[in-house]
Protein backbone atom coordinates (compact mmCIF):
# COMPACT_ATOMS: atom_id res chain seq x y z
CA UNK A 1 32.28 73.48 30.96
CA UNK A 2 33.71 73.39 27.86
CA UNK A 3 34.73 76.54 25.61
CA UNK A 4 35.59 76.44 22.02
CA UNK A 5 36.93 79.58 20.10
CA UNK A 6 36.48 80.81 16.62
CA UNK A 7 38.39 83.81 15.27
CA UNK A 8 36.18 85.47 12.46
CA UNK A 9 38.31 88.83 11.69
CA UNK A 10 41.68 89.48 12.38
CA UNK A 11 43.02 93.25 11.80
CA UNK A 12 46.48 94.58 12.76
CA UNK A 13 48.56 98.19 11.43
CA UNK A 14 51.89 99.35 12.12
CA UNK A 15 51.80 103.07 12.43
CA UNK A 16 56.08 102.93 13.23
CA UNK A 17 58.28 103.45 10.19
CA UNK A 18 60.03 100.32 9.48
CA UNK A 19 63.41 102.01 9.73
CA UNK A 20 63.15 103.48 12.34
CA UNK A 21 64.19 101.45 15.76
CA UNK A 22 61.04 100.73 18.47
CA UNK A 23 61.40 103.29 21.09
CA UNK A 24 62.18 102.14 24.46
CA UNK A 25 59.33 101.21 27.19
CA UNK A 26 56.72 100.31 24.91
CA UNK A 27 53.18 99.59 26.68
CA UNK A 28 50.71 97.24 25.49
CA UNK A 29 47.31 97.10 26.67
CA UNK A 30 44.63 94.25 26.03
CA UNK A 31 41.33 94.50 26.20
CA UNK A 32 38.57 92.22 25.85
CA UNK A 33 35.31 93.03 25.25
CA UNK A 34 32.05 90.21 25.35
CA UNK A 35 29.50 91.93 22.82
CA UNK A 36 27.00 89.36 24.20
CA UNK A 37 25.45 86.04 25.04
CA UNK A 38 23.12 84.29 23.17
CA UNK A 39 21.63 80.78 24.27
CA UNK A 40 20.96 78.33 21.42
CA UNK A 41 19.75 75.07 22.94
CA UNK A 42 22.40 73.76 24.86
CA UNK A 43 25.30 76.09 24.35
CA UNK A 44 25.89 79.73 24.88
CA UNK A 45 27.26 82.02 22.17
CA UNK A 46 29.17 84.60 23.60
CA UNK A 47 30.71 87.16 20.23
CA UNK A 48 34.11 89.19 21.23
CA UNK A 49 36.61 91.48 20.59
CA UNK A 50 39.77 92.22 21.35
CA UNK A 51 41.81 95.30 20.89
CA UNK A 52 45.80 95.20 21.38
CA UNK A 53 46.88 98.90 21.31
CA UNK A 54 50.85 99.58 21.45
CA UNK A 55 51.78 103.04 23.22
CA UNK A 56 53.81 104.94 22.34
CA UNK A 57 51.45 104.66 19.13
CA UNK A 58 53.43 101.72 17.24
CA UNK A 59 50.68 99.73 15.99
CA UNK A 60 47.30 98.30 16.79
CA UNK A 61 45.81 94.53 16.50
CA UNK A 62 41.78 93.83 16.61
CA UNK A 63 40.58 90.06 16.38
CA UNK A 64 36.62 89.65 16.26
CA UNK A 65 35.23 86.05 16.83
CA UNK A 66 32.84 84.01 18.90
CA UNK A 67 33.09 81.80 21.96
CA UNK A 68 31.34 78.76 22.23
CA UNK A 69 30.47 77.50 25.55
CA UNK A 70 29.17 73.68 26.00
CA UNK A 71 28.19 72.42 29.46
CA UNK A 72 25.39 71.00 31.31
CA UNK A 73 21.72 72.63 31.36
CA UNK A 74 22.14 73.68 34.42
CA UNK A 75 25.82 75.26 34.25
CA UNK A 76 24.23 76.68 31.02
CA UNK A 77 20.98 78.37 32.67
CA UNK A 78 23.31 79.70 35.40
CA UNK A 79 25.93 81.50 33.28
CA UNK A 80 22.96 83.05 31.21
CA UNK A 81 20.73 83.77 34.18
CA UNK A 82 24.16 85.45 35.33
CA UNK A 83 24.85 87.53 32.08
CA UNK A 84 20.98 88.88 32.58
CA UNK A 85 21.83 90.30 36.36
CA UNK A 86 24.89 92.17 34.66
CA UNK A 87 27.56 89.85 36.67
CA UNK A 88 31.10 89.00 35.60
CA UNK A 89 31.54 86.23 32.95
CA UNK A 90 33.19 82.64 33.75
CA UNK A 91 36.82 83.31 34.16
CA UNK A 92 37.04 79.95 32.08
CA UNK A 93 35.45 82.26 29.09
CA UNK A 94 37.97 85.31 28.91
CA UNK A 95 40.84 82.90 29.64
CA UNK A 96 40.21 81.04 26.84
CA UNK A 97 39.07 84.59 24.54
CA UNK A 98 42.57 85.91 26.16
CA UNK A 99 44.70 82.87 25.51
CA UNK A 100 43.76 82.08 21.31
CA UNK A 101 43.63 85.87 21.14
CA UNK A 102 47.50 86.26 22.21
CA UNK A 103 48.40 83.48 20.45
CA UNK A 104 47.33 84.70 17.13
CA UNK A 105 48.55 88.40 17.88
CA UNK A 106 51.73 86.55 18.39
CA UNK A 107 51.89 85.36 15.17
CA UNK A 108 50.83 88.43 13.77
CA UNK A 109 53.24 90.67 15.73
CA UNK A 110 56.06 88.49 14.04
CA UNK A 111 54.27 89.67 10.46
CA UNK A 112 54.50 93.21 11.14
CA UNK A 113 57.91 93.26 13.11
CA UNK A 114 56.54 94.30 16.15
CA UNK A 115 57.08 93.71 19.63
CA UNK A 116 54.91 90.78 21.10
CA UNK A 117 51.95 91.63 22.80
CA UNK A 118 53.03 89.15 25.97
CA UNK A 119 55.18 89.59 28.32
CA UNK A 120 58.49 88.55 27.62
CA UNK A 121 60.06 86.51 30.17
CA UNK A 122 63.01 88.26 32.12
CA UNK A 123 65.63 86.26 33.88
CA UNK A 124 66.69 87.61 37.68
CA UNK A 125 70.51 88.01 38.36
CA UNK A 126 71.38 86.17 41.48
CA UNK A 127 71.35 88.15 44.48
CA UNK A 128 74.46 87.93 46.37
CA UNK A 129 74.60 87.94 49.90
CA UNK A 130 76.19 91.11 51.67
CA UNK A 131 77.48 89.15 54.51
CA UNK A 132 78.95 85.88 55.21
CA UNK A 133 77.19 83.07 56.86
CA UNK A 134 77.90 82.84 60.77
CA UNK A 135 79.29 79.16 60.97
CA UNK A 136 79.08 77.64 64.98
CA UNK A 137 81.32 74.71 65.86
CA UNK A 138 80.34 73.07 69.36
C-alpha cells in the first residue's frame, strides 16, 4: 500500500501578543479527522483535517487535504469494505496524514513565532549511582 498526500488549505492564527513571552507549559493537541473514503477505480480517496490547538489559547493551525491510497484490488476492497463496518483506518493512512501534517505546521509555527507543534527532544542528565560498586578479589 502506497499513500500519497496532498495539502489543499492550510490556516494558522496567533491569538498571543507578540511581545509578550509564551507562558510556561504550553499543551498542544492534534487531531486528525478522515471526512471520508471514496473509491475511484483502483485507489481510495480518503479527504482530512487536521486541527493543532495550543492551550493556554496561543494560537491555532488547520490543514485540509486529501490522502491518496494506491494498492492492490484486493488491499483496496478490504480497506473500503472496512471503512463501511465503521472500523479503524490503516495506521499506514493517519501516519502518513500525521507525518506531512507536522511537517508543514512546523514550518508554519516558525512563521508565526510559535512553539512547534512536536515534541521537542529533551536530553536526560546522567544518573549517578548512590553507592559504589562492590569489587571481589579471589
Amino acid at each position: 500500500m502506497q499513500v500519497r498526500i496532498n495539502i489543499n488549505y492550510i490556516s494558522a492564527e496567533r491569538f498571543w501578543e507578540q511581545e509578550r513571552a509564551a507562558p510556561a507549559g504550553v499543551h498542544i493537541s492534534t487531531n486528525v479527522n478522515i471526512i471520508g473514503l471514496e473509491k475511484k477505480e483502483d485507489k481510495l480517496t480518503a479527504p482530512f483535517v487536521v486541527t493543532i490547538v495550543y492551550n493556554p489559547p496561543l494560537a491555532q493551525i488547520t490543514i485540509k487535504g486529501q490522502a491518496f491510497i494506491l494498492a492492490d484490488l484486493a488491499e483496496i476492497e478490504k480497506i473500503y469494505g472496512d471503512y463501511k463496518k465503521q472500523l479503524p483506518p490503516p495506521q499506514l493512512l493517519l501516519q502518513a496524514i500525521t507525518n506531512t501534517s507536522l511537517v508543514e505546521a512546523t514550518v508554519v509555527s516558525r512563521s508565526l513565532n510559535i512553539p512547534p507543534p512536536i515534541p521537542m527532544p529533551s536530553l536526560q542528565p546522567p544518573q549517578k549511582e548512590d553507592r559504589e560498586r562492590p569489587s571481589y578479589v579471589g
